[in-house]
N, C-alpha and C. Protein backbone atom coordinates (compact mmCIF):
# COMPACT_ATOMS: atom_id res chain seq x y z
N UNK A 1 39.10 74.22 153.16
CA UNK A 1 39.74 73.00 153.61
C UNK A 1 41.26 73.22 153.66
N UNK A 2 41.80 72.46 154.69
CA UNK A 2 43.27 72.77 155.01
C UNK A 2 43.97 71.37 154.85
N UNK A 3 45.00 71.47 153.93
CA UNK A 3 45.37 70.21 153.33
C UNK A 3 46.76 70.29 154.72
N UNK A 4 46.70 68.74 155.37
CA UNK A 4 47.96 68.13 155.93
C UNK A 4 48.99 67.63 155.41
N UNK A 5 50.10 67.84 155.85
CA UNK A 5 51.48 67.17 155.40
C UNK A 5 52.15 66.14 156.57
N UNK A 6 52.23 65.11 156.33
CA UNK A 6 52.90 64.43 157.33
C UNK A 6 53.94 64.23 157.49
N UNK A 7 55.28 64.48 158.09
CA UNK A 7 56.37 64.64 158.13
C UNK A 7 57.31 63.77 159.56
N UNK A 8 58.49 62.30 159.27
CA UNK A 8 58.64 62.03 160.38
C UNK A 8 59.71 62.96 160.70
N UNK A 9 60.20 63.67 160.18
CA UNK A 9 61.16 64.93 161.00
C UNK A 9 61.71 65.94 159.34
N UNK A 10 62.32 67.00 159.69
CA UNK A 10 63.27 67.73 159.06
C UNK A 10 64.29 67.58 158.63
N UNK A 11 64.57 67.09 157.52
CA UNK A 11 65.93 66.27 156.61
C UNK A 11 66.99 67.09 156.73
N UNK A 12 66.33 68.22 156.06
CA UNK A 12 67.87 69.36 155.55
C UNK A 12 66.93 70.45 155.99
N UNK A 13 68.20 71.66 156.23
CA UNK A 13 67.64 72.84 156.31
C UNK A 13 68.88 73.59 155.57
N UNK A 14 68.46 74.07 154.26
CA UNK A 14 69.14 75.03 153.22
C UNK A 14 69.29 76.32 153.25
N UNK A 15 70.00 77.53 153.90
CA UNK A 15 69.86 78.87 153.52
C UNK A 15 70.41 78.98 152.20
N UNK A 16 69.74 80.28 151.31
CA UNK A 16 70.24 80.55 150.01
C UNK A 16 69.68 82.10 150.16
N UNK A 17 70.20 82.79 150.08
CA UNK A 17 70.14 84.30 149.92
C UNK A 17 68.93 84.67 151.14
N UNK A 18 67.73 85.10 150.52
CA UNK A 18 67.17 85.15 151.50
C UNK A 18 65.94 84.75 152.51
N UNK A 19 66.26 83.23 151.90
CA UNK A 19 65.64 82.09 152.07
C UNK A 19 65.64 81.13 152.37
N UNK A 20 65.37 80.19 153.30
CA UNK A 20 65.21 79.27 154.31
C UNK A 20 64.62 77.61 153.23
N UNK A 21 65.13 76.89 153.33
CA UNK A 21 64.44 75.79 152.87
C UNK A 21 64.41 74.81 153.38
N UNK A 22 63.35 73.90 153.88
CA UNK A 22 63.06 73.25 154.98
C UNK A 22 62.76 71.66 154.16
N UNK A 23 63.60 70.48 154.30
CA UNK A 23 63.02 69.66 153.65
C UNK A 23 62.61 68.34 154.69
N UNK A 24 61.03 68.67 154.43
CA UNK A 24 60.40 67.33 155.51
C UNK A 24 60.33 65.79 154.59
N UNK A 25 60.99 65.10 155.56
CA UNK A 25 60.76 64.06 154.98
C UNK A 25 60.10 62.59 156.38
N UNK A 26 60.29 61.37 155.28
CA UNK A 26 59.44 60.49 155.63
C UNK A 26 60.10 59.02 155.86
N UNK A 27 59.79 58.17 156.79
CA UNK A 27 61.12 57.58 156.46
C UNK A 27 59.90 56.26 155.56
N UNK A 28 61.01 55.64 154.68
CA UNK A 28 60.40 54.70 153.53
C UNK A 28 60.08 53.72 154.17
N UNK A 29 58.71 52.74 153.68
CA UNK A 29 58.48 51.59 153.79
C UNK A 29 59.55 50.62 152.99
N UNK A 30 59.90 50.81 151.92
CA UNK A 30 60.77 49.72 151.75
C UNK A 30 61.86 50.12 151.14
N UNK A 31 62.29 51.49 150.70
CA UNK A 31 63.89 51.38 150.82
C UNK A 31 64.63 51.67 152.26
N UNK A 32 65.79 51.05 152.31
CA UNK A 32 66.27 50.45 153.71
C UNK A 32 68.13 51.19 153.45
N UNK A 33 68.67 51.36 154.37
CA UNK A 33 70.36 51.73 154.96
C UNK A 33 70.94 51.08 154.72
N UNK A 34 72.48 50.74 155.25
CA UNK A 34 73.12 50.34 154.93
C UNK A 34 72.82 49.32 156.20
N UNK A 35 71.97 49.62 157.29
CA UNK A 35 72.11 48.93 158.79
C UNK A 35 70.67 48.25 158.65
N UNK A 36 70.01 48.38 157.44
CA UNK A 36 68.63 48.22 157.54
C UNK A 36 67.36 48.66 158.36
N UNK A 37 68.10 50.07 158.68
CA UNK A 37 66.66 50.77 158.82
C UNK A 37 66.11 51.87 157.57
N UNK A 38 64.92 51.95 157.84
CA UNK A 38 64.31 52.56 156.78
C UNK A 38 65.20 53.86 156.24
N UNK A 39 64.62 54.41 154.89
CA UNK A 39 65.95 55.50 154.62
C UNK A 39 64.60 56.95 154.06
N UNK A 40 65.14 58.00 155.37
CA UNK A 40 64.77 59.17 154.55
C UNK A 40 64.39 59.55 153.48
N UNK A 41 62.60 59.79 153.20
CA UNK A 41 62.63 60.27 151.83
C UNK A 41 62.21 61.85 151.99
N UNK A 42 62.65 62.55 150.85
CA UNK A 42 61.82 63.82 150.96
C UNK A 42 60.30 63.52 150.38
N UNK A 43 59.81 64.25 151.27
CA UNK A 43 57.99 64.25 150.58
C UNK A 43 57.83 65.30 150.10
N UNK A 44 58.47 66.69 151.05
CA UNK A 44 57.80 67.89 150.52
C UNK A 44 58.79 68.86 151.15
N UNK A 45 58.70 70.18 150.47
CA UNK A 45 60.01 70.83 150.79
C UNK A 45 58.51 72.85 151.28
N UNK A 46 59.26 73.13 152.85
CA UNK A 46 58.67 74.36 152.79
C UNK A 46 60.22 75.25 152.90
N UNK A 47 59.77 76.46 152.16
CA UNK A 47 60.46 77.69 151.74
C UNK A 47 59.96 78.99 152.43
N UNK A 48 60.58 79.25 152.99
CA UNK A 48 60.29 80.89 153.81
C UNK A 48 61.15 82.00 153.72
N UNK A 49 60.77 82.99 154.00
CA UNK A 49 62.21 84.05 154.24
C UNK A 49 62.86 83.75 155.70
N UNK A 50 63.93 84.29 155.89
CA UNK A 50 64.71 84.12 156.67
C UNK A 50 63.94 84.62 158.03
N UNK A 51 63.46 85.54 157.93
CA UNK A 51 62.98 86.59 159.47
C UNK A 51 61.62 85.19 159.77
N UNK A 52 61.24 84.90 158.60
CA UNK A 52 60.12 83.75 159.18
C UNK A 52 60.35 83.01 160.06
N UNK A 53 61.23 82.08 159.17
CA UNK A 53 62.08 80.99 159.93
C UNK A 53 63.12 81.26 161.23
N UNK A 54 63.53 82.22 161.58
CA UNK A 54 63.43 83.21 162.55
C UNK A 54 62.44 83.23 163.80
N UNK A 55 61.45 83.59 163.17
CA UNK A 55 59.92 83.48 163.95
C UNK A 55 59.73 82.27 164.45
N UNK A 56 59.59 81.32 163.15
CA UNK A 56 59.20 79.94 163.38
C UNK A 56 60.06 79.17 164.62
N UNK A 57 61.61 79.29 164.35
CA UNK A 57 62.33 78.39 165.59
C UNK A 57 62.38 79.36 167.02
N UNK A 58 61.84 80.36 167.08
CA UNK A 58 61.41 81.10 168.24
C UNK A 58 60.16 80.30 168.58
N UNK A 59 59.58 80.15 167.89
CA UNK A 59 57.98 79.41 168.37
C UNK A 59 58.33 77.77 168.85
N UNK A 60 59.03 77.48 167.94
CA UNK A 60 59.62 75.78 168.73
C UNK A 60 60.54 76.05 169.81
N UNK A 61 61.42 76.59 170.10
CA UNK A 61 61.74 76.75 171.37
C UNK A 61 60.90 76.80 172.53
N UNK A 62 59.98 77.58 172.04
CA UNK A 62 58.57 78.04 172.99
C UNK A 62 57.85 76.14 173.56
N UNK A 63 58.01 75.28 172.55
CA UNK A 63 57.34 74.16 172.59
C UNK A 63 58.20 73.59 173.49
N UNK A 64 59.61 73.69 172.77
CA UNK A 64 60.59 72.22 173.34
C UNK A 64 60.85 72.64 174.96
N UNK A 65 59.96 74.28 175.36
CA UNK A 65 60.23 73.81 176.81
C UNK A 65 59.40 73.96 177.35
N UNK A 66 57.78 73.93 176.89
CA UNK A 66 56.46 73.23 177.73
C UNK A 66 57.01 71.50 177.76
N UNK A 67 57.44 70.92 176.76
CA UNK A 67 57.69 69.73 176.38
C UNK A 67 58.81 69.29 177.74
N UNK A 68 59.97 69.71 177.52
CA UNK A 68 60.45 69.57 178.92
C UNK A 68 60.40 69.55 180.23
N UNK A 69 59.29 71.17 180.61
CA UNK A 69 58.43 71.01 181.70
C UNK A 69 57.55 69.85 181.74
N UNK A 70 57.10 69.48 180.78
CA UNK A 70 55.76 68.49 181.28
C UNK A 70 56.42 67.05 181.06
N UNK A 71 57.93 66.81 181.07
CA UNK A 71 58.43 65.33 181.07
C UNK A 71 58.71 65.01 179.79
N UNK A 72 57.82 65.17 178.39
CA UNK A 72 57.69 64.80 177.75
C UNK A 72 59.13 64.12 176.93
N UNK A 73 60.12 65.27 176.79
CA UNK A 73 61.75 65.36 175.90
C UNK A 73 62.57 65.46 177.25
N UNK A 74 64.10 65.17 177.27
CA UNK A 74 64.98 65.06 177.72
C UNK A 74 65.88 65.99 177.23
N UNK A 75 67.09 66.94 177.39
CA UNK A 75 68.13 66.77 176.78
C UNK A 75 69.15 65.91 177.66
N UNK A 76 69.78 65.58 176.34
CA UNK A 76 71.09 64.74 176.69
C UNK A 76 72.01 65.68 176.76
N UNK A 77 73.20 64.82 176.99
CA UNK A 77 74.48 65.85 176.98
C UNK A 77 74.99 66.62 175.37
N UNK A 78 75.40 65.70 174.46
CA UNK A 78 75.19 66.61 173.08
C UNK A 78 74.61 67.53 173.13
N UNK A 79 75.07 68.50 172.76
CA UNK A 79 74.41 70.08 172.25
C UNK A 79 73.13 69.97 171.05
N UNK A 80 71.82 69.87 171.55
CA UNK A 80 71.07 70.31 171.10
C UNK A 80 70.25 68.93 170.74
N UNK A 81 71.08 67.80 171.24
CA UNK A 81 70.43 66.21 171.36
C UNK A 81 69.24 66.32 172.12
N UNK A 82 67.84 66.00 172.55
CA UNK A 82 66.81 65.72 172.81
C UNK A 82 65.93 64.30 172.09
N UNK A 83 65.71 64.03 173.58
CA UNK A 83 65.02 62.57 173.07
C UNK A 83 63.38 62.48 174.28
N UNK A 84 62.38 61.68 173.71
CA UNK A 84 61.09 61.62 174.03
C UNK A 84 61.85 60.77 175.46
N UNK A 85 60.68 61.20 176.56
CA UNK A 85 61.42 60.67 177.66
C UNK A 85 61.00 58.86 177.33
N UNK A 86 59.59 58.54 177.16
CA UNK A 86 59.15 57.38 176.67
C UNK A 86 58.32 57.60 175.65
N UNK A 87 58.24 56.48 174.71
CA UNK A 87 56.89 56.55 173.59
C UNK A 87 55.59 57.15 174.31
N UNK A 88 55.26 56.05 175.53
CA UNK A 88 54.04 56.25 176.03
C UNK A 88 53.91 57.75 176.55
N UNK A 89 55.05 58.27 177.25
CA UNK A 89 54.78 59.78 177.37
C UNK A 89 54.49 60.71 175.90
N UNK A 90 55.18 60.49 174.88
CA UNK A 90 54.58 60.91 174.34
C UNK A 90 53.07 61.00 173.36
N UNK A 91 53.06 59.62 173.61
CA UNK A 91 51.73 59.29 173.41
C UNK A 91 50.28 60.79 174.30
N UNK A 92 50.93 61.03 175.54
CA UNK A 92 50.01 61.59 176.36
C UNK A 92 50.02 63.07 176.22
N UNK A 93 50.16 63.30 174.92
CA UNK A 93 50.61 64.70 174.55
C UNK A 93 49.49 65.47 174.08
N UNK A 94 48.55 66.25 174.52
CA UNK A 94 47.14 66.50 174.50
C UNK A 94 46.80 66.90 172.96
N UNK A 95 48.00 67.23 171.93
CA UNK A 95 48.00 66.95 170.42
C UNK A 95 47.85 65.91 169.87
N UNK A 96 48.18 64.79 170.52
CA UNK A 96 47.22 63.51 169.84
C UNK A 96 46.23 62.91 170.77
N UNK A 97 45.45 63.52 171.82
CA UNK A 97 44.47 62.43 171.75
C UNK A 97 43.02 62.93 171.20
């Protein structure tokens, strides 16, 4: 059995010698901002070596531009800003149905 982690994005990303630390987090049901939206929690933290994590954002690149080809993300003008073109497009993302 393969245990899931649910994660609404990547909080921090830590290098320390020769190691990568990735902290996914979640955003809270009820602690809230200063603007009152929900506030980042960490749930769970993954740790890799560097050449991994390496690997790994070679493999998301690989995604964020099927994702682009197929409509799904945008970039904006900011360097490295990307946004879902609509919910419903991403809704149609053959990983969730």
């Amino acid at each position: 059995m393969h245990d899931e982690i649910f994660s609404d994005r990547i909080g921090e990303i830590t290098l320390t010698g020769p190691l990568a630390r990735l902290d996914l987090v979640s955003l809270s049901a009820t602690e809230k901002d200063a603007e009152g939206k929900p506030k980042p929690v960490l749930r769970q933290r993954v740790v890799m070596p560097i050449d991994g994590f390496v690997q790994s954002f070679g493999l998301m690149a690989q995604v964020m531009q099927q994702l682009e080809k197929q409509g799904l993300v945008t970039r904006n003008a900011a360097p490295g800003e990307v946004r879902p073109t609509s919910p419903a497009a991403a809704a149609q993302s053959p990983n969730f149905k």
